[in-house]
Every structure is written in C-alpha cells, then in structure tokens.
C-alpha atoms as a PDB file:
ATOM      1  CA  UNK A   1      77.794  93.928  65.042  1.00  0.00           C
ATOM      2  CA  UNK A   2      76.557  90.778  67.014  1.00  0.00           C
ATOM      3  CA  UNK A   3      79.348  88.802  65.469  1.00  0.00           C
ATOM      4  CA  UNK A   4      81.764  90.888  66.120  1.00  0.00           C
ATOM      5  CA  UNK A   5      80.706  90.911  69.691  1.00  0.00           C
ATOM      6  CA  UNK A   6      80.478  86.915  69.868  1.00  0.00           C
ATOM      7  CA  UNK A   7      84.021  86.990  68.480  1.00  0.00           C
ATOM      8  CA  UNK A   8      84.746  89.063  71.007  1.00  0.00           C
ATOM      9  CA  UNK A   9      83.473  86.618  73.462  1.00  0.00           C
ATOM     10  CA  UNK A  10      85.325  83.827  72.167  1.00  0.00           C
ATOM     11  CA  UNK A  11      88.480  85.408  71.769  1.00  0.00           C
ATOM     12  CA  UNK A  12      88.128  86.925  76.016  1.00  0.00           C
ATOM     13  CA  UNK A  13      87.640  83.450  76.874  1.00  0.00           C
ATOM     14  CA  UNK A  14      90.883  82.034  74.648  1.00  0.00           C
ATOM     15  CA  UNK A  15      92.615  84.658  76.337  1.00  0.00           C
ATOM     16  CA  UNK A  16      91.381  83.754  80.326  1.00  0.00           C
ATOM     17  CA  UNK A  17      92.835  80.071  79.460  1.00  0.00           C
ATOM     18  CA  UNK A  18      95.945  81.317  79.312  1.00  0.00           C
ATOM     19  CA  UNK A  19      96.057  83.537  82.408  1.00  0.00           C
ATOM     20  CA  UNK A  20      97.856  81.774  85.289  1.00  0.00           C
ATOM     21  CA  UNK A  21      95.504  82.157  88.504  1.00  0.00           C
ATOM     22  CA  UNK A  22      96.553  81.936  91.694  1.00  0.00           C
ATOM     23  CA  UNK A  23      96.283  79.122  94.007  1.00  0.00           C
ATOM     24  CA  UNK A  24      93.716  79.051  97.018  1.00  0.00           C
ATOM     25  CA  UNK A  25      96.460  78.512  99.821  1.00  0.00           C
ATOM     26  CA  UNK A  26      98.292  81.906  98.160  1.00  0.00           C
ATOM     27  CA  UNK A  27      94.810  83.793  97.498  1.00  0.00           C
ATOM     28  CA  UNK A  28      94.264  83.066 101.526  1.00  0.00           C
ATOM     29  CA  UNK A  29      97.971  84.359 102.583  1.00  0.00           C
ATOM     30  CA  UNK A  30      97.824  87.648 100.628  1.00  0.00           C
ATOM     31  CA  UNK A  31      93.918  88.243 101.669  1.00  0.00           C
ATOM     32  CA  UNK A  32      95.504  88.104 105.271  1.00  0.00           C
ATOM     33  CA  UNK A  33      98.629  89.965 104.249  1.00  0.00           C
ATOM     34  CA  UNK A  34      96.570  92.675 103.048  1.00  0.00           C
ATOM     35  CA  UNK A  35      93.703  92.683 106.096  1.00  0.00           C
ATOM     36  CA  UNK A  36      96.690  93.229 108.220  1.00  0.00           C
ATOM     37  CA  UNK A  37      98.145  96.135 106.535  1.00  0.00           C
ATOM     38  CA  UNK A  38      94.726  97.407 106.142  1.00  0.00           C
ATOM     39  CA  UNK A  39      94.517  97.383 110.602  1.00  0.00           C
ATOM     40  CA  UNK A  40      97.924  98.863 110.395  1.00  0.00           C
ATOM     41  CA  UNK A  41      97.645 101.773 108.459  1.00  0.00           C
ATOM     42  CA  UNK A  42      94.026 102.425 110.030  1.00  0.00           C
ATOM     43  CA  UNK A  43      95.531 102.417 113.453  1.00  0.00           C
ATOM     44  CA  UNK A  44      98.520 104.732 112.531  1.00  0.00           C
ATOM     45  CA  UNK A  45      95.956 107.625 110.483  1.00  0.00           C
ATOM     46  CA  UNK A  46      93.549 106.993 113.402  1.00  0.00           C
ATOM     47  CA  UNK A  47      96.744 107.776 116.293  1.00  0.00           C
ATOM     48  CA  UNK A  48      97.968 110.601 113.670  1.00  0.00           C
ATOM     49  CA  UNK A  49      94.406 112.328 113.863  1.00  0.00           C
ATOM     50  CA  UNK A  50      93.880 112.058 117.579  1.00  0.00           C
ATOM     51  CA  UNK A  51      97.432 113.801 118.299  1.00  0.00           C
ATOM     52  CA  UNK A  52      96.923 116.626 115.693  1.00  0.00           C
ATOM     53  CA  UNK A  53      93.290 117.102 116.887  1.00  0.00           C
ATOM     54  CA  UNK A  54      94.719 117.537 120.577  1.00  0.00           C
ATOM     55  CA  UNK A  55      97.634 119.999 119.221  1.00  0.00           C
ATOM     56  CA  UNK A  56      94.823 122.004 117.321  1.00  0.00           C
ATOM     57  CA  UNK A  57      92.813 121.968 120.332  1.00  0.00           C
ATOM     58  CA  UNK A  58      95.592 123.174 122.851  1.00  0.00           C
ATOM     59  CA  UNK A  59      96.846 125.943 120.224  1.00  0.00           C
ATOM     60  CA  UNK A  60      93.114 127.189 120.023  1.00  0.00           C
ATOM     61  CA  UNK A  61      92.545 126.676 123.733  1.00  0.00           C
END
C-alpha cells in the first residue's frame, strides 16, 4: 500500500513537468478579465432584483 502510494507520488509529479503553466503577465490579464466580469454580472443581477422587487411591490401595493 505505501508503495503504491509513493509511486503514486512520483508518477503526479512526472506528470506536473509536463503541464504547460501559464505565464505571470497572462495569469495577471485573465485575473483582471475575470474581476471585471465578476462587477459586471453583479451589477446587472443586482439592477435585475431592484426592478422586479419594485414591480412586485407596485402589483401588491
């Protein structure tokens, strides 16, 4: 069982050498990328809520 699991290890590790990681100047732009759509879509649920809260309010009255 334990050398199965270092195996295991060893072979993870083989495999992460191989993986081809992104660069800091591209892990930066899509961070941003993403933050932005993040505000965006908050902003539009957020204005969506506030107008159907009003309708439901005014049908209610």
């Amino acid at each position: 069982m334990i050398q199965k699991s270092v195996q295991f290890v060893k072979e993870a590790i083989e495999e992460l050498k191989k993986v081809s990681w992104l660069g800091r100047k591209e892990v930066v732009a899509s961070t941003v990328v993403i933050a932005i759509l993040i505000i965006i879509v908050a902003i539009f649920i957020g204005a969506v809520d506030f107008i159907l809260s009003k309708i439901i309010k005014w049908m209610l009255g």
